[in-house]
Every structure is written in structure tokens, then in C-alpha cells.
PDB file of N, CA and C in Angstrom:
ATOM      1  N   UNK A   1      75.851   5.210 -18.739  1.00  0.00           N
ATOM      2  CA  UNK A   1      74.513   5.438 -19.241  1.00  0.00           C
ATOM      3  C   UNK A   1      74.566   6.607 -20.221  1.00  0.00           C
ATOM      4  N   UNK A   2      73.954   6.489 -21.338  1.00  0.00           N
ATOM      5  CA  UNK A   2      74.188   7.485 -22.769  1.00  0.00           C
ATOM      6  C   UNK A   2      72.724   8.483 -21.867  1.00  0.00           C
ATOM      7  N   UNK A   3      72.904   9.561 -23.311  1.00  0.00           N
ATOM      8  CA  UNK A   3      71.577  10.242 -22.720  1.00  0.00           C
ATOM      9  C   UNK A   3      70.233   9.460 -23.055  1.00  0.00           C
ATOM     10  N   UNK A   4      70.185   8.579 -24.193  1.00  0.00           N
ATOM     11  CA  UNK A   4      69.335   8.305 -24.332  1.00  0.00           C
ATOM     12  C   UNK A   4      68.143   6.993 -24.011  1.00  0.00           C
ATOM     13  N   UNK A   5      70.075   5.977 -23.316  1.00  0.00           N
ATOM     14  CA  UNK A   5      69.354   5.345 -22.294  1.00  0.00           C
ATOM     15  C   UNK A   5      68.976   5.944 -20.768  1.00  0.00           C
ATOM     16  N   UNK A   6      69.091   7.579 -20.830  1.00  0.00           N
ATOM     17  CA  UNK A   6      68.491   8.114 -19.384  1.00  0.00           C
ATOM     18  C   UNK A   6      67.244   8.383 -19.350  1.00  0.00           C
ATOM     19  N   UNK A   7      67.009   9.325 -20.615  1.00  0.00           N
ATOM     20  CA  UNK A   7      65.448   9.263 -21.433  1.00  0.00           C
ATOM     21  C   UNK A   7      64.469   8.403 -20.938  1.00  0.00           C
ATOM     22  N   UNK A   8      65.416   6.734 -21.612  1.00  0.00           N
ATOM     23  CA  UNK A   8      64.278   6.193 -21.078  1.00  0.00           C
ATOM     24  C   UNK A   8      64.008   5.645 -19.795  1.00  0.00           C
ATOM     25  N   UNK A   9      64.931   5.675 -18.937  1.00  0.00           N
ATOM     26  CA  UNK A   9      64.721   5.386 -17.825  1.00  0.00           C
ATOM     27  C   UNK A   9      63.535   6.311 -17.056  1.00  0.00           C
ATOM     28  N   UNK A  10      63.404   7.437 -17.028  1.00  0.00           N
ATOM     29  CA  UNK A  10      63.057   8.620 -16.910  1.00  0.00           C
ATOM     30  C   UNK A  10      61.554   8.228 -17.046  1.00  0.00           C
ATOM     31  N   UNK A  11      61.500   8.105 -18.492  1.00  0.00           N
ATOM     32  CA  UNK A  11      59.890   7.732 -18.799  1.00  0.00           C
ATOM     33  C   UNK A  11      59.452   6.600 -18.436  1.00  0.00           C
ATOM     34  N   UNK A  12      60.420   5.350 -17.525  1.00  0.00           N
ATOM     35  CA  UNK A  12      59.831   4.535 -17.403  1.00  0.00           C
ATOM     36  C   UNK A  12      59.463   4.587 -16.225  1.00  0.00           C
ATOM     37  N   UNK A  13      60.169   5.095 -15.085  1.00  0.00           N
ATOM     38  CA  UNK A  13      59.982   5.480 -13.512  1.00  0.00           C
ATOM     39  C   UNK A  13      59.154   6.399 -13.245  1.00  0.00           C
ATOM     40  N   UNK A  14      59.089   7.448 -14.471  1.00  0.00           N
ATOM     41  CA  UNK A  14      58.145   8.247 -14.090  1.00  0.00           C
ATOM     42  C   UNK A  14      56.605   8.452 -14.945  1.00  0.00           C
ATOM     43  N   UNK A  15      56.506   7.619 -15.425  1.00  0.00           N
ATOM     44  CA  UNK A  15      55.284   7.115 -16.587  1.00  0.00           C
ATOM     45  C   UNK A  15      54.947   8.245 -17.536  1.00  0.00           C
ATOM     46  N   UNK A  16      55.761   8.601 -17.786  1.00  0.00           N
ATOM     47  CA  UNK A  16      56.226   9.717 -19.262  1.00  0.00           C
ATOM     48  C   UNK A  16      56.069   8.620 -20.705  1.00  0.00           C
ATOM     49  N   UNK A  17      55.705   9.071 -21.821  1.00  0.00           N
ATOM     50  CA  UNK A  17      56.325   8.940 -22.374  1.00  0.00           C
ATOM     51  C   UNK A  17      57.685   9.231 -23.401  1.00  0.00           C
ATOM     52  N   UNK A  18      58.567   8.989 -23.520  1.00  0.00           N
ATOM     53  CA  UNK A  18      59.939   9.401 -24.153  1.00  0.00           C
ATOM     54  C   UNK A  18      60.063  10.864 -24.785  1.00  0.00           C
ATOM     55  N   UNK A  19      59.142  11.371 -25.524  1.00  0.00           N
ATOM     56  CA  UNK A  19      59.369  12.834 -25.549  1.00  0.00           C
ATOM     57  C   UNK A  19      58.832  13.383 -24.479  1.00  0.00           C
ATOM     58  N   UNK A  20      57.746  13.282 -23.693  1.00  0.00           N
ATOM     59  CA  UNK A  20      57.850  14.009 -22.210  1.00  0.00           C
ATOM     60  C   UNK A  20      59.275  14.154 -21.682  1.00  0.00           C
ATOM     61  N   UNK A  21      59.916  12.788 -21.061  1.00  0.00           N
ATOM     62  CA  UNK A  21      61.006  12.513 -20.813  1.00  0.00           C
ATOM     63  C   UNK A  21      62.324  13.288 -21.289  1.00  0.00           C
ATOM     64  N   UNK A  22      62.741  13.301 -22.888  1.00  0.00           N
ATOM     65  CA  UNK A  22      63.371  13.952 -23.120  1.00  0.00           C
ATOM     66  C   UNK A  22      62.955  15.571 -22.730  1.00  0.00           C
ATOM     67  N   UNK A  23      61.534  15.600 -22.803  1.00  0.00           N
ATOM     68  CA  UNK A  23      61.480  17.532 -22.879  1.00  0.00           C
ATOM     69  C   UNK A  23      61.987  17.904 -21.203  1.00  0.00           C
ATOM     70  N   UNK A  24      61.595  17.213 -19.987  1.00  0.00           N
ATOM     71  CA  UNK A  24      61.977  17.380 -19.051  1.00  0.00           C
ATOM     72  C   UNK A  24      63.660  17.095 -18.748  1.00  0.00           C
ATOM     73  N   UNK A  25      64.386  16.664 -19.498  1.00  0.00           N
ATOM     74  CA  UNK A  25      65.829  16.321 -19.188  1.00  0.00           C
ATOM     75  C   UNK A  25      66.519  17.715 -19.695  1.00  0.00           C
ATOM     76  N   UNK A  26      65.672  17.790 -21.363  1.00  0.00           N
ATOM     77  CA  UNK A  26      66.222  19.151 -21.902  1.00  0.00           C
ATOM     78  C   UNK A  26      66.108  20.185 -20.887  1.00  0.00           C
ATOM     79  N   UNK A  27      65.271  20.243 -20.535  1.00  0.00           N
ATOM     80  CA  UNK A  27      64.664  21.570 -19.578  1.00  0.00           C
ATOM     81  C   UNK A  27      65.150  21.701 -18.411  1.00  0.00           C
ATOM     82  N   UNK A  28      65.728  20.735 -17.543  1.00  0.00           N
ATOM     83  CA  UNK A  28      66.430  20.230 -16.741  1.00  0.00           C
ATOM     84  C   UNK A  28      68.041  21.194 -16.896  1.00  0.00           C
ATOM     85  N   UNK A  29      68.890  20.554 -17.565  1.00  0.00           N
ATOM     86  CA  UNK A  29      70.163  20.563 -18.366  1.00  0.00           C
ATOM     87  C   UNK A  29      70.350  21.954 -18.658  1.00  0.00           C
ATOM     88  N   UNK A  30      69.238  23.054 -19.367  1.00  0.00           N
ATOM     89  CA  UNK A  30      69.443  24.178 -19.730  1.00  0.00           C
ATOM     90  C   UNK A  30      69.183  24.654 -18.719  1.00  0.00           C
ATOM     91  N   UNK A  31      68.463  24.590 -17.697  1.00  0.00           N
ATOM     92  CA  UNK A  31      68.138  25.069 -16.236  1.00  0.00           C
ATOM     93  C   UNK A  31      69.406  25.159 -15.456  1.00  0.00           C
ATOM     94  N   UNK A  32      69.875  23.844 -15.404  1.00  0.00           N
ATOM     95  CA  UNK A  32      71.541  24.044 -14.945  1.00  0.00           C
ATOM     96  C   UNK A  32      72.531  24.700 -15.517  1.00  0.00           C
ATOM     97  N   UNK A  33      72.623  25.071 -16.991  1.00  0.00           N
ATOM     98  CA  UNK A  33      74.082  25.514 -17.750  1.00  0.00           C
ATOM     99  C   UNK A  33      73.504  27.216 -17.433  1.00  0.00           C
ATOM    100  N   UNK A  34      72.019  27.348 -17.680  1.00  0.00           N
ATOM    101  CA  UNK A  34      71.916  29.175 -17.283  1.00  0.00           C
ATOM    102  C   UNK A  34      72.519  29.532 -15.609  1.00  0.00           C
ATOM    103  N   UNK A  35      71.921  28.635 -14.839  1.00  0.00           N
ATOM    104  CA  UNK A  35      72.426  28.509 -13.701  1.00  0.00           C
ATOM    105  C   UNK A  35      74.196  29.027 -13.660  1.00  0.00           C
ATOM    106  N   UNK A  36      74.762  28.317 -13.914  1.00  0.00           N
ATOM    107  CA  UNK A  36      75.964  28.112 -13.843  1.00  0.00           C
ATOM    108  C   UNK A  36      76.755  28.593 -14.739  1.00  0.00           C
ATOM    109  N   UNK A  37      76.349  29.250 -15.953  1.00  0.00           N
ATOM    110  CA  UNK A  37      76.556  30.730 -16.456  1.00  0.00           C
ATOM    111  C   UNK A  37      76.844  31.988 -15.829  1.00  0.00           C
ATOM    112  N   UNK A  38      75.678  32.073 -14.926  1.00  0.00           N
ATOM    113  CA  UNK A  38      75.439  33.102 -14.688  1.00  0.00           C
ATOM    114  C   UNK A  38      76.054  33.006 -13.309  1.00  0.00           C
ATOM    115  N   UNK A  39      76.979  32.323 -12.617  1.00  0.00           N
ATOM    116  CA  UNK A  39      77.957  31.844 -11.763  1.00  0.00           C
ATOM    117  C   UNK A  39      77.061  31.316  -9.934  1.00  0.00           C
ATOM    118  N   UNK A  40      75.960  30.998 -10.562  1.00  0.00           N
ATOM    119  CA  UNK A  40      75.486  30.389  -9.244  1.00  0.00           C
ATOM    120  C   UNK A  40      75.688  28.830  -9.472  1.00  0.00           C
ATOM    121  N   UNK A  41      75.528  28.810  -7.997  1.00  0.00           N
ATOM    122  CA  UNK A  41      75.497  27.176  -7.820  1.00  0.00           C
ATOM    123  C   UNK A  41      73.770  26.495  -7.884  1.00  0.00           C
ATOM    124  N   UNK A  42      74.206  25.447  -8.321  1.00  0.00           N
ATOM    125  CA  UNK A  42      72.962  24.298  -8.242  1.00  0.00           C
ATOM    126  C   UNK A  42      73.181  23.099  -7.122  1.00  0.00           C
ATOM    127  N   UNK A  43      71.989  23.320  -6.196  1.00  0.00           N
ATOM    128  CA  UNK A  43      72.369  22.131  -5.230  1.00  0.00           C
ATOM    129  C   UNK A  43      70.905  20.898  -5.187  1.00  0.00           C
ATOM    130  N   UNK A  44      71.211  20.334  -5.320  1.00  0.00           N
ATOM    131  CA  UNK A  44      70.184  19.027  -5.227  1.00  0.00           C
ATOM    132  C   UNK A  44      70.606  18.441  -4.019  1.00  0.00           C
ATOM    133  N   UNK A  45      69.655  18.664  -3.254  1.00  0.00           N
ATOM    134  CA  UNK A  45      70.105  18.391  -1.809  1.00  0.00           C
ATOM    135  C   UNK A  45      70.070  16.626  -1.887  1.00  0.00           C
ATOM    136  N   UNK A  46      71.006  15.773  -0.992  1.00  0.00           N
ATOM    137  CA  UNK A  46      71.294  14.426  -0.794  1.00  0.00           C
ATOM    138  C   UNK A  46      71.431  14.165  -2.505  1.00  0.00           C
ATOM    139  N   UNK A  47      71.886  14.498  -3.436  1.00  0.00           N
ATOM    140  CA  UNK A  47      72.510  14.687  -4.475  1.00  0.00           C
ATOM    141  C   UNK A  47      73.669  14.635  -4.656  1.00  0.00           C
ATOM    142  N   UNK A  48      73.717  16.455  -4.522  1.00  0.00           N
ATOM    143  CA  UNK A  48      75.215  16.717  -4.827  1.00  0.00           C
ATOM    144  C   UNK A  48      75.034  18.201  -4.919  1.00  0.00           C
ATOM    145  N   UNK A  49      76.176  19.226  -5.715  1.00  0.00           N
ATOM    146  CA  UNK A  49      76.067  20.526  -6.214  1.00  0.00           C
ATOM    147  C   UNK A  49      76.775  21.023  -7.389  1.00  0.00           C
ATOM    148  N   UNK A  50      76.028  21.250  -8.088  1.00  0.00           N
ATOM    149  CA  UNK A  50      77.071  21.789  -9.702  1.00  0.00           C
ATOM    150  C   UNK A  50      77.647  22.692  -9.092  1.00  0.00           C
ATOM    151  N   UNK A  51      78.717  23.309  -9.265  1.00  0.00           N
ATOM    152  CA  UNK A  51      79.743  24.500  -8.568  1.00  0.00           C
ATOM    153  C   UNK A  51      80.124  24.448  -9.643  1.00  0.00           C
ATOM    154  N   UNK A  52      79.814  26.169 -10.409  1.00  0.00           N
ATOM    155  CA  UNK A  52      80.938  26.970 -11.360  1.00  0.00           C
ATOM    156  C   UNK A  52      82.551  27.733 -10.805  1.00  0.00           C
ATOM    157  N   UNK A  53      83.288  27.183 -11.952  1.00  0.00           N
ATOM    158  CA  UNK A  53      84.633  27.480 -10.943  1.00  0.00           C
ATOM    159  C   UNK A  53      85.315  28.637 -12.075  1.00  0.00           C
ATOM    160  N   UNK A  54      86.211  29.335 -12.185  1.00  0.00           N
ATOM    161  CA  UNK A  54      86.316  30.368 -12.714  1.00  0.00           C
ATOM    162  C   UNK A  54      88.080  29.624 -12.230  1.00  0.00           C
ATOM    163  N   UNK A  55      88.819  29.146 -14.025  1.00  0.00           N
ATOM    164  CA  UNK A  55      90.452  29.016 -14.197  1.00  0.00           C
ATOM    165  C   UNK A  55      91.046  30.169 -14.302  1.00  0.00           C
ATOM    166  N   UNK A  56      92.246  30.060 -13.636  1.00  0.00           N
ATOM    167  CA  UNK A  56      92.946  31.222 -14.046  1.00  0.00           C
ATOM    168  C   UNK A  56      93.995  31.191 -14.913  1.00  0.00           C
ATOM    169  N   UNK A  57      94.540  32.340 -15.668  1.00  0.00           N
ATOM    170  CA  UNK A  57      95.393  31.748 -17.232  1.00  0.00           C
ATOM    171  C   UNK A  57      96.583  31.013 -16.558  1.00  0.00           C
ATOM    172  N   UNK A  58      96.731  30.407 -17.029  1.00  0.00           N
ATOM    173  CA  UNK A  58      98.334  30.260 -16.828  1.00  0.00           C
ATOM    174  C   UNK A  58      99.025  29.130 -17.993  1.00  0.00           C
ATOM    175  N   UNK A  59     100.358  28.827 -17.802  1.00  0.00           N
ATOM    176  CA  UNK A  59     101.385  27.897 -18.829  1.00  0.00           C
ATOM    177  C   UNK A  59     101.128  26.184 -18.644  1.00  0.00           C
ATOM    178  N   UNK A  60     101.092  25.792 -20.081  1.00  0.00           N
ATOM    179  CA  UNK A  60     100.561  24.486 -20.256  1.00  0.00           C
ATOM    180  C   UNK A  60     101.720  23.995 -20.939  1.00  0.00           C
ATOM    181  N   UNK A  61     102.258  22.016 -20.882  1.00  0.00           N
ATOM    182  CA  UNK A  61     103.212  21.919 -21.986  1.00  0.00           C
ATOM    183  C   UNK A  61     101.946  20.915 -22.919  1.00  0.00           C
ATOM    184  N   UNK A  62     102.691  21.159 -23.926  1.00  0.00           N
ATOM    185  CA  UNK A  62     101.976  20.212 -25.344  1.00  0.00           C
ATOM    186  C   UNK A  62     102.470  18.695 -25.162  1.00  0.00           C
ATOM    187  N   UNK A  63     102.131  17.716 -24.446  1.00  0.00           N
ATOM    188  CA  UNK A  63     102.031  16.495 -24.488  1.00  0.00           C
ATOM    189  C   UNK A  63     103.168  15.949 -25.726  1.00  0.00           C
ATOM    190  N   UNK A  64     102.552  16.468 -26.730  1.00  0.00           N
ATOM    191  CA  UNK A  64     103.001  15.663 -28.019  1.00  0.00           C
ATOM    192  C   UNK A  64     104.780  16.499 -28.166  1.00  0.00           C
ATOM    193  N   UNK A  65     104.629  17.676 -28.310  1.00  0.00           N
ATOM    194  CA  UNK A  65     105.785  18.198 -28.306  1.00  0.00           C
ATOM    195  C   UNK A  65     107.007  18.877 -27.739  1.00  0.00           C
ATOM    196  N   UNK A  66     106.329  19.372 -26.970  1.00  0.00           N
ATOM    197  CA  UNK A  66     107.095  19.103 -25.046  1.00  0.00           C
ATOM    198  C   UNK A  66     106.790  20.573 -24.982  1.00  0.00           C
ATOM    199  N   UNK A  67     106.427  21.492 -26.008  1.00  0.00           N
ATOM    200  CA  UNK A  67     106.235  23.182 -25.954  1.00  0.00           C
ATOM    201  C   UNK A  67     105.813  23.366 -24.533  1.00  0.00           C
ATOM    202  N   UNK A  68     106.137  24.659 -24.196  1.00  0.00           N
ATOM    203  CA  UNK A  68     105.451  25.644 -23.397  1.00  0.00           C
ATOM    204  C   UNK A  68     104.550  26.591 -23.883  1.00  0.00           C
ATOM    205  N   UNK A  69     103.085  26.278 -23.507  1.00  0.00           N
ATOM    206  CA  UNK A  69     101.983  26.876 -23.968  1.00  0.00           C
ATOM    207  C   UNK A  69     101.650  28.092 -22.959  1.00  0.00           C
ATOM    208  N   UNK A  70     101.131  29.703 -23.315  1.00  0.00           N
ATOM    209  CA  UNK A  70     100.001  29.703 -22.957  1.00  0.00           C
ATOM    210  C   UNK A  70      99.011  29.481 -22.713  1.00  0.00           C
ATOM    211  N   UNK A  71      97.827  28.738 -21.335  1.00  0.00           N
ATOM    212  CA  UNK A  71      96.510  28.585 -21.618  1.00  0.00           C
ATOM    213  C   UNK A  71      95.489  29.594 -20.638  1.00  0.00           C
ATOM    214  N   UNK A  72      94.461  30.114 -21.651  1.00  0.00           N
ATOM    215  CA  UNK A  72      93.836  31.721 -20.997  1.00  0.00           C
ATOM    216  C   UNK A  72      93.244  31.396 -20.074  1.00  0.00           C
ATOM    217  N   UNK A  73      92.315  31.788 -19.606  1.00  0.00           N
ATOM    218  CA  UNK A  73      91.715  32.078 -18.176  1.00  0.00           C
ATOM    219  C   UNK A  73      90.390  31.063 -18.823  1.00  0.00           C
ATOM    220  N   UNK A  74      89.645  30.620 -17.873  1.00  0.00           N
ATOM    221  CA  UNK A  74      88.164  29.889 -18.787  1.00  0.00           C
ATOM    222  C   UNK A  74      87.422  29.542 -17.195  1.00  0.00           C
ATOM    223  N   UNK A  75      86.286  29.597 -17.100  1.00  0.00           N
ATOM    224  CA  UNK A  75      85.620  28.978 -16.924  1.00  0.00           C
ATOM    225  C   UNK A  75      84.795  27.471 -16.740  1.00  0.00           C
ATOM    226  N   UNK A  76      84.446  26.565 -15.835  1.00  0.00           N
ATOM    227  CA  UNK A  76      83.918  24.968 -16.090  1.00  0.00           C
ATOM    228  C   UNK A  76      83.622  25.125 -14.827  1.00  0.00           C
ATOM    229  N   UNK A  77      83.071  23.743 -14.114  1.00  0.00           N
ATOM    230  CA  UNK A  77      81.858  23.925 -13.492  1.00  0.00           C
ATOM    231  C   UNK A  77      82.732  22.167 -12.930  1.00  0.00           C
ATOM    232  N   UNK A  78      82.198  22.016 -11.831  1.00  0.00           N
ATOM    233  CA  UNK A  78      82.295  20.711 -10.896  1.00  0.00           C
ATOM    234  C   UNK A  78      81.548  19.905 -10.043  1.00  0.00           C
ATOM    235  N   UNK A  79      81.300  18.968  -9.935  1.00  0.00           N
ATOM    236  CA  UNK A  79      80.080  18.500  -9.538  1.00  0.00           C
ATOM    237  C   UNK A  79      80.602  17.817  -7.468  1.00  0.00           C
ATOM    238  N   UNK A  80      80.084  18.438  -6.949  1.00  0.00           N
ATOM    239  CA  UNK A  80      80.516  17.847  -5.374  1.00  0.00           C
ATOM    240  C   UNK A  80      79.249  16.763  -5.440  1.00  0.00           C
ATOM    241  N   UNK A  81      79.606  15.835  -4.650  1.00  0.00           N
ATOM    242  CA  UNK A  81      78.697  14.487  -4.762  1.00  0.00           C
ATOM    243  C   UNK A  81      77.960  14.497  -3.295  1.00  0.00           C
ATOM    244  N   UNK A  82      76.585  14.619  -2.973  1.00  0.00           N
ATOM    245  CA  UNK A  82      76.184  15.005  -1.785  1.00  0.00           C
ATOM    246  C   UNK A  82      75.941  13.488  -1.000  1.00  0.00           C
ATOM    247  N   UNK A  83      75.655  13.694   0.744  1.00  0.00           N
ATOM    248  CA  UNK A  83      75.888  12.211   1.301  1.00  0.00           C
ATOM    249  C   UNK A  83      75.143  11.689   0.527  1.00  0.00           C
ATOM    250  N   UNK A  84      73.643  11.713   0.613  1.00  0.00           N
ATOM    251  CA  UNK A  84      73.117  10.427   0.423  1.00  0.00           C
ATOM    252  C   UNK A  84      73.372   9.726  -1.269  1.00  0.00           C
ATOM    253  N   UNK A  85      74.057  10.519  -2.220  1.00  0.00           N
ATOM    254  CA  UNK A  85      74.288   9.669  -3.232  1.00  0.00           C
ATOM    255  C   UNK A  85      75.695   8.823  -2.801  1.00  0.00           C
ATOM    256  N   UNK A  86      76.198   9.620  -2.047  1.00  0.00           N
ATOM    257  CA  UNK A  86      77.919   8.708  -1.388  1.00  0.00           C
ATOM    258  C   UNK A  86      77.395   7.721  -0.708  1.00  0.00           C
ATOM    259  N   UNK A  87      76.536   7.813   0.463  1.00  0.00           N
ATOM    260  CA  UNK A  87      76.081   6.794   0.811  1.00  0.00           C
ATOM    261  C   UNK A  87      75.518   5.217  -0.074  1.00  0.00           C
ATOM    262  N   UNK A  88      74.818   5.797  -1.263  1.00  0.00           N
ATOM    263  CA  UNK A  88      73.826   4.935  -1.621  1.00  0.00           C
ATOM    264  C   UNK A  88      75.591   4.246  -2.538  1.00  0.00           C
ATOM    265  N   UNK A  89      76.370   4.899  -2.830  1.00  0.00           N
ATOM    266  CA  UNK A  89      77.138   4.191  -3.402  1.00  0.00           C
ATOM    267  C   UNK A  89      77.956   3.201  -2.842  1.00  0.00           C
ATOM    268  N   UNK A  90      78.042   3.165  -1.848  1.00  0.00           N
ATOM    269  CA  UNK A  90      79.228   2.468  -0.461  1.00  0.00           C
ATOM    270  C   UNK A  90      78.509   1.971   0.135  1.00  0.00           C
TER     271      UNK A  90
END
């Protein structure tokens, strides 16, 4: 599903129309990345939980050329999948 067939799903379940829809997804989305910036978690209970994870540097090889890379320390974020979406999937 693209974002913009989520849009409309959004406005159709929830009788929005499409820029409502989008303004609540936007608002949504930036709600989570400040979240998870700022190194808390987001939990949507029977969901799931965005979890920010904090990499630590270490040596990478280059696929293409077989090098030994440095790669720095970074930051990204992971999504745990809560029961009832595991459930609803199985």
C-alpha cells in the first residue's frame, strides 16, 4: 500500500475527506519521527511499538568491491508488531 493509497483508505473509513486524511497521516508520522528523535518509544497498544535503537560504529565490506569500510555510529528505529495485529495476521 503507497501512501497515497493509505490517504484514501483513511478518508474512506473514516468519512474525511482526502486532505483531512492526508493532514491527519502527516500529523500522525511527524508525531512519531519527534517521538523517536527524541529517543522515546511509541506504543499503539494491540498494534505494535516504534522502538528507537541507537547503532554502534563499527567495519562494513563494500559488496561491489570486497573493501573494508568504516561505518559510524547512527541511529534508526524498529517496529515490534503487537498481539493483536499478529493475531489478526495468522
Amino acid at each position: 500500500m503507497t501512501k497515497a493509497e493509505l490517504i484514501s483508505a483513511i478518508a474512506e473509513k473514516a468519512g474525511l475527506n482526502k486532505n483531512q486524511s492526508r493532514d491527519a497521516l502527516e500529523a500522525f508520522l511527524s508525531s512519531v519521527t519527534a517521538s523517536l528523535k527524541s529517543g522515546k518509544e511509541v506504543r499503539l497498544v494491540g498494534f505494535g511499538s516504534f522502538v528507537p535503537v541507537a547503532r554502534k560504529a563499527g567495519t562494513a565490506r563494500n559488496p561491489r568491491t570486497g573493501a573494508t569500510v568504516q561505518r559510524p555510529a547512527s541511529k534508526t528505529a524498529r517496529f515490534r508488531v503487537g498481539e493483536g495485529l499478529k493475531t489478526a495476521l495468522n
